[in-house]
N, C-alpha and C. Protein backbone atom coordinates (compact mmCIF):
# COMPACT_ATOMS: atom_id res chain seq x y z
N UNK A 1 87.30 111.04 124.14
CA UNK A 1 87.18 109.68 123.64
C UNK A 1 85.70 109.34 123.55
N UNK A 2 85.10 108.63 122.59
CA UNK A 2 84.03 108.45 121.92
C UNK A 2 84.16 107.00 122.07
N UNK A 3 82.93 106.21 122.27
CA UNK A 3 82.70 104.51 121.75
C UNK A 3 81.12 104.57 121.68
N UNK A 4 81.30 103.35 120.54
CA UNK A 4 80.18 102.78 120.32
C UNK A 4 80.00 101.11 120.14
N UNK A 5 79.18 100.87 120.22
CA UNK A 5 79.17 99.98 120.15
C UNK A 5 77.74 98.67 118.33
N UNK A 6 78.28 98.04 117.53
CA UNK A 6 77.43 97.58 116.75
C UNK A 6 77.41 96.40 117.01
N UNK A 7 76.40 95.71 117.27
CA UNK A 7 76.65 94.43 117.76
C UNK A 7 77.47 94.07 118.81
N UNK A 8 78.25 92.83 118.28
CA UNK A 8 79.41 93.15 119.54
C UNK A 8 80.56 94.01 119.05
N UNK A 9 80.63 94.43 117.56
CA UNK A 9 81.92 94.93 117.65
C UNK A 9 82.12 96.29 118.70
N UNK A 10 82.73 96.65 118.81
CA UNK A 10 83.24 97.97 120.15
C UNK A 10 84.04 98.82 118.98
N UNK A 11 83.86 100.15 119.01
CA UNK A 11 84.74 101.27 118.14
C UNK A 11 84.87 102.06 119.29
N UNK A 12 86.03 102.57 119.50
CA UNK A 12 86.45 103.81 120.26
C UNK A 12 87.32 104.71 119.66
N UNK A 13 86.73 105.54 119.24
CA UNK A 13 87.78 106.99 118.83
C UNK A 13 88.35 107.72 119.76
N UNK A 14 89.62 108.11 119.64
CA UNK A 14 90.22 108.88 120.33
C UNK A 14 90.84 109.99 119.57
N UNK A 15 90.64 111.64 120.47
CA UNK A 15 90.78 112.38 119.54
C UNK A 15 91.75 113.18 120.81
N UNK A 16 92.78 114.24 119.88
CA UNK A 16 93.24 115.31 120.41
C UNK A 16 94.37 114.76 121.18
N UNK A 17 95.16 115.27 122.32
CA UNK A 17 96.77 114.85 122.11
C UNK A 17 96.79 113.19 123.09
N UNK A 18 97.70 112.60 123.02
CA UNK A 18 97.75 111.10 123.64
C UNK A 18 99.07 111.18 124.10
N UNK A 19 99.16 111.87 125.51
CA UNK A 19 100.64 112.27 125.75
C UNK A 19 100.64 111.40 127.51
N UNK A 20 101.78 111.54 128.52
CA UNK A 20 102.03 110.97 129.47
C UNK A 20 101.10 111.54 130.32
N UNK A 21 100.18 112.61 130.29
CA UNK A 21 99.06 113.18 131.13
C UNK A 21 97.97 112.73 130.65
N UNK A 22 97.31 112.20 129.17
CA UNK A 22 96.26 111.95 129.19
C UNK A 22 96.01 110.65 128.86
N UNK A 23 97.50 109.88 128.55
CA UNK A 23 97.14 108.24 128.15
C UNK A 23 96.95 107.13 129.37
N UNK A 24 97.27 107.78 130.68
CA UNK A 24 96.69 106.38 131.58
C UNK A 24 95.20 106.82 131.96
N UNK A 25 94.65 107.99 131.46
CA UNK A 25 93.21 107.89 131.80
C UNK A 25 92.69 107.46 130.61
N UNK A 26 92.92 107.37 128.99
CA UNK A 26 92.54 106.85 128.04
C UNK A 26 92.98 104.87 127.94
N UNK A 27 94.31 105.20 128.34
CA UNK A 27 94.42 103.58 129.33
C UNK A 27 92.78 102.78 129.79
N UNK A 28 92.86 103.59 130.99
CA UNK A 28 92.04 102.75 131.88
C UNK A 28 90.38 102.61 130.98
N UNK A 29 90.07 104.01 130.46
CA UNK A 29 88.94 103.70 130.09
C UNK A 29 88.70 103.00 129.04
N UNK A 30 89.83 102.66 128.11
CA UNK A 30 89.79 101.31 127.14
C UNK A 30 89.64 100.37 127.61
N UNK A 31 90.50 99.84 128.38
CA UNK A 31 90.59 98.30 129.28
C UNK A 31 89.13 98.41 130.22
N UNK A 32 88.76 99.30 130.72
CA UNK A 32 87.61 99.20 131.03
C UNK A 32 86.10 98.41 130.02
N UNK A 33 86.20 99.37 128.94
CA UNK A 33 85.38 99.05 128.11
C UNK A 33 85.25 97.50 127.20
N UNK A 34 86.78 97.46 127.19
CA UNK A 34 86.79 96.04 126.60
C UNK A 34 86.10 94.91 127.63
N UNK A 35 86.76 95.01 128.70
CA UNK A 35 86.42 94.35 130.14
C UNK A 35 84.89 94.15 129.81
N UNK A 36 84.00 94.76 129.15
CA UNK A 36 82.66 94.53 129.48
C UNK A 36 82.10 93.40 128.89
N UNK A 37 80.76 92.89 129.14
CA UNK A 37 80.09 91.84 128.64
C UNK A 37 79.60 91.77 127.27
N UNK A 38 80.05 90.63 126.51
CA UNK A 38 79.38 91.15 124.79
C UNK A 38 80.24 91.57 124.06
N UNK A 39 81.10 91.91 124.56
CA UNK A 39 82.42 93.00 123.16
C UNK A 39 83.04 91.69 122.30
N UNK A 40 82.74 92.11 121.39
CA UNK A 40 83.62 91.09 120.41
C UNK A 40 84.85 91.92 119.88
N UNK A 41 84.84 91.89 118.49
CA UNK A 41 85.95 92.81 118.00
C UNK A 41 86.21 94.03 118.63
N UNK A 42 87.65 94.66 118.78
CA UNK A 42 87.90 95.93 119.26
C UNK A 42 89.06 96.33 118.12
N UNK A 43 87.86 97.69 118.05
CA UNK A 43 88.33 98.53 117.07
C UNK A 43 88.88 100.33 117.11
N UNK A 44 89.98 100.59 117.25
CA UNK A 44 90.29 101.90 117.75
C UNK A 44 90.91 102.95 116.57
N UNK A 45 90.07 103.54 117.05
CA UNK A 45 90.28 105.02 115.74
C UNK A 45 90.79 106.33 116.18
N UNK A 46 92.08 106.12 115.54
CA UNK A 46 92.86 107.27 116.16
C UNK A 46 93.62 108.51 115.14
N UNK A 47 92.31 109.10 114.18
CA UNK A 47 92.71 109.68 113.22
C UNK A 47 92.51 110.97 113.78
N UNK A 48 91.60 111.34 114.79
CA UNK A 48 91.38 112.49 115.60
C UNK A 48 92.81 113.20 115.96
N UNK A 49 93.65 112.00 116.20
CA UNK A 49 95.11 112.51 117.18
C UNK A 49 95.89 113.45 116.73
N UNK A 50 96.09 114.64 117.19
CA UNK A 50 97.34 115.36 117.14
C UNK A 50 98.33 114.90 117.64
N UNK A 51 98.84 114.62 118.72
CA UNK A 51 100.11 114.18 119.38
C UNK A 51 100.19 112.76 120.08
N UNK A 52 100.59 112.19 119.34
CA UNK A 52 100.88 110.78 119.77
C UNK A 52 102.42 110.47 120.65
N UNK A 53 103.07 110.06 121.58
CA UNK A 53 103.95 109.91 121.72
C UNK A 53 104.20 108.19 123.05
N UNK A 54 105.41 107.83 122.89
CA UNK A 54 105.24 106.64 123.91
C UNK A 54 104.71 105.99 125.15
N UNK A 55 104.24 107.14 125.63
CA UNK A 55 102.66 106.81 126.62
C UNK A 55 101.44 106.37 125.97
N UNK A 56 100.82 106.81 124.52
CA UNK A 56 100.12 106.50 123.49
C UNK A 56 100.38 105.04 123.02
N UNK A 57 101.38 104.57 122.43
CA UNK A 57 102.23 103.29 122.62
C UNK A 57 101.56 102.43 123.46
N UNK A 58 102.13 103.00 124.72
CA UNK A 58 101.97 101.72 125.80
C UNK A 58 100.67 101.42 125.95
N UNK A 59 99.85 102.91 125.92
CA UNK A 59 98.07 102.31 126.09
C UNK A 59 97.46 101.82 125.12
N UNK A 60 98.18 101.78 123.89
CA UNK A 60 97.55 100.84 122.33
C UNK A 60 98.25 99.43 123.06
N UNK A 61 99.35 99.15 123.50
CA UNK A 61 99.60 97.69 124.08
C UNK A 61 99.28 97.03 124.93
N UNK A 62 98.92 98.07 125.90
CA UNK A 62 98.30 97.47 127.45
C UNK A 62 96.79 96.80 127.11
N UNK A 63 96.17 97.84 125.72
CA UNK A 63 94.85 97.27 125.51
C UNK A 63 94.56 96.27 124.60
N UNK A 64 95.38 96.58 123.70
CA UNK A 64 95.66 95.26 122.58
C UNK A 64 95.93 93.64 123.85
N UNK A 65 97.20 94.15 124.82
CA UNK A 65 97.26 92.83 125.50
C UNK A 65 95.69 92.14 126.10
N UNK A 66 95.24 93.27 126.55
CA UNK A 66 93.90 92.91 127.61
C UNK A 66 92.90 92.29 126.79
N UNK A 67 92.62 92.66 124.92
CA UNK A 67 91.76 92.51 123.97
C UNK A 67 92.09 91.00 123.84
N UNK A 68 93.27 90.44 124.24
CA UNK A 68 94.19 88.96 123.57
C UNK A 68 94.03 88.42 125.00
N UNK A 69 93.91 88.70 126.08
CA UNK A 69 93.64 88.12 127.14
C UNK A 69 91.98 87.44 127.23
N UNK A 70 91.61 88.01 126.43
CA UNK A 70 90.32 87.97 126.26
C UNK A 70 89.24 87.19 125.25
N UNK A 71 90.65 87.02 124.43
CA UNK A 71 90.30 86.34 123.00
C UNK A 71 89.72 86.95 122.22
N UNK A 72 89.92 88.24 122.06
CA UNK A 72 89.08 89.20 121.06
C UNK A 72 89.92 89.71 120.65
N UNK A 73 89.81 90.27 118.99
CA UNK A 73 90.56 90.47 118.09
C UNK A 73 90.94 92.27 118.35
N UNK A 74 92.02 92.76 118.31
CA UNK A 74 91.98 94.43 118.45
C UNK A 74 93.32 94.80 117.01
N UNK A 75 92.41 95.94 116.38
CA UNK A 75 93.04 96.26 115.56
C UNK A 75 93.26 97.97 115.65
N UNK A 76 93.56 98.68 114.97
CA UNK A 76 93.78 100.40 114.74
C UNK A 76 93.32 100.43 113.57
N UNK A 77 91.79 101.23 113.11
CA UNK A 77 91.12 100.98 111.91
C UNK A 77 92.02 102.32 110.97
N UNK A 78 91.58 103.41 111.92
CA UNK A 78 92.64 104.10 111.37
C UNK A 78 93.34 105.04 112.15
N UNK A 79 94.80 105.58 111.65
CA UNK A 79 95.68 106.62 112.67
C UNK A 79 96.04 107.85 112.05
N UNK A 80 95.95 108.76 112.64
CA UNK A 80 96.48 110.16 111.69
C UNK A 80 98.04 109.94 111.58
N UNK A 81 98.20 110.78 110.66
CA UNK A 81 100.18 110.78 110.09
C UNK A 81 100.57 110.75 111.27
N UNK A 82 100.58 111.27 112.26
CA UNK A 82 101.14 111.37 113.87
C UNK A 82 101.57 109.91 114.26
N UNK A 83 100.18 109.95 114.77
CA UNK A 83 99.95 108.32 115.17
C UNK A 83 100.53 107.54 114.28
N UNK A 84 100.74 107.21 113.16
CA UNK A 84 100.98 106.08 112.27
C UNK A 84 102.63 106.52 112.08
N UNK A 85 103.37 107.47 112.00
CA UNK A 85 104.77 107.51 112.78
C UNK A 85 105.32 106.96 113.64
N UNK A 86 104.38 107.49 114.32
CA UNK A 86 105.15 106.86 115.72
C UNK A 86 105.15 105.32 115.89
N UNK A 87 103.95 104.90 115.13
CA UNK A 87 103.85 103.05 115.29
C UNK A 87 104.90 102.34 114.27
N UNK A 88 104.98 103.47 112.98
CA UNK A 88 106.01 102.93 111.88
C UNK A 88 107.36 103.36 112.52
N UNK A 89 107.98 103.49 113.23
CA UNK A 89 109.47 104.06 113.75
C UNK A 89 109.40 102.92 114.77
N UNK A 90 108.53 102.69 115.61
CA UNK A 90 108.65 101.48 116.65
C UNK A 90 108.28 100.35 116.04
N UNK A 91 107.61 100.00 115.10
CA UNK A 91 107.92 98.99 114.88
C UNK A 91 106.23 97.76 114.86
N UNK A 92 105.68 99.01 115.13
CA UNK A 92 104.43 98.33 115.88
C UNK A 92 103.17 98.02 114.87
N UNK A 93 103.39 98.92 113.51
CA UNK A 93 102.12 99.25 112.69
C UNK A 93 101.58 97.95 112.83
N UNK A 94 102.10 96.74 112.28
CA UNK A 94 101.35 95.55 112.02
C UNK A 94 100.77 94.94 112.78
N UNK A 95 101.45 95.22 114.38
CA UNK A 95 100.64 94.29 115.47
C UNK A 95 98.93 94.78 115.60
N UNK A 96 99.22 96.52 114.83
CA UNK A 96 97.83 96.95 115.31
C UNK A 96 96.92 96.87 113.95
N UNK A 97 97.33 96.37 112.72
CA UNK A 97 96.80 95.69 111.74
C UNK A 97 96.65 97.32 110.67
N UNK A 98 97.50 98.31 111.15
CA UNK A 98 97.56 99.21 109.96
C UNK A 98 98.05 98.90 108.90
N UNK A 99 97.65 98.90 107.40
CA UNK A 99 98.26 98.59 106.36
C UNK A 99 99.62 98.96 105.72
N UNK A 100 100.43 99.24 105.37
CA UNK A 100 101.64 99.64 105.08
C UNK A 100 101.36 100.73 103.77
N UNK A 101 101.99 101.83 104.15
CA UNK A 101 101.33 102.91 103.26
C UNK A 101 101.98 102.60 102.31
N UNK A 102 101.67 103.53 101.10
CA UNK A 102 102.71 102.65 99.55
C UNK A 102 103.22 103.83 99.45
């Protein structure tokens, strides 16, 4: 996982699999990062991903919640076919502001 930061917006890429072993440490270090001083927009890029599955889910929600606890806007700029499955089958694409593919 990669972040940067422009201004206040915050980008964090996440690359390679997002499974029940590696999403509460990609968990924590999101909510961490948002947590910090200055972050405005949060923006997560998850086109890197090979394997997305419902541990991936929960840590796009746990951080989206923490981003709205916060009053800062969190979106998914972009998701690989993986990732963007799994959010279009649950139901979720829009909360994370992915566009609807045509």
């Amino acid at each position: 996982m990669v972040s940067s930061r422009t201004g206040r917006e915050l980008e964090i890429s996440v690359s390679g699999d997002v499974d029940m072993l590696t999403s509460p440490s990609i968990e924590r270090r999101v909510v961490d990062l948002i947590a910090r001083r200055g972050v405005g927009d949060v923006v997560i890029d998850l086109s890197g991903v090979g394997f997305f599955d419902s541990a991936g889910v929960r840590a796009l929600v746990v951080a989206k919640q923490e981003a709205t606890a916060r009053g800062l806007p969190f979106r998914v700029a972009a998701a690989s076919p993986q990732c963007r499955r799994v959010l279009e089958v649950s139901g979720l694409d829009g909360m994370f502001g992915l566009p609807p593919l045509r």
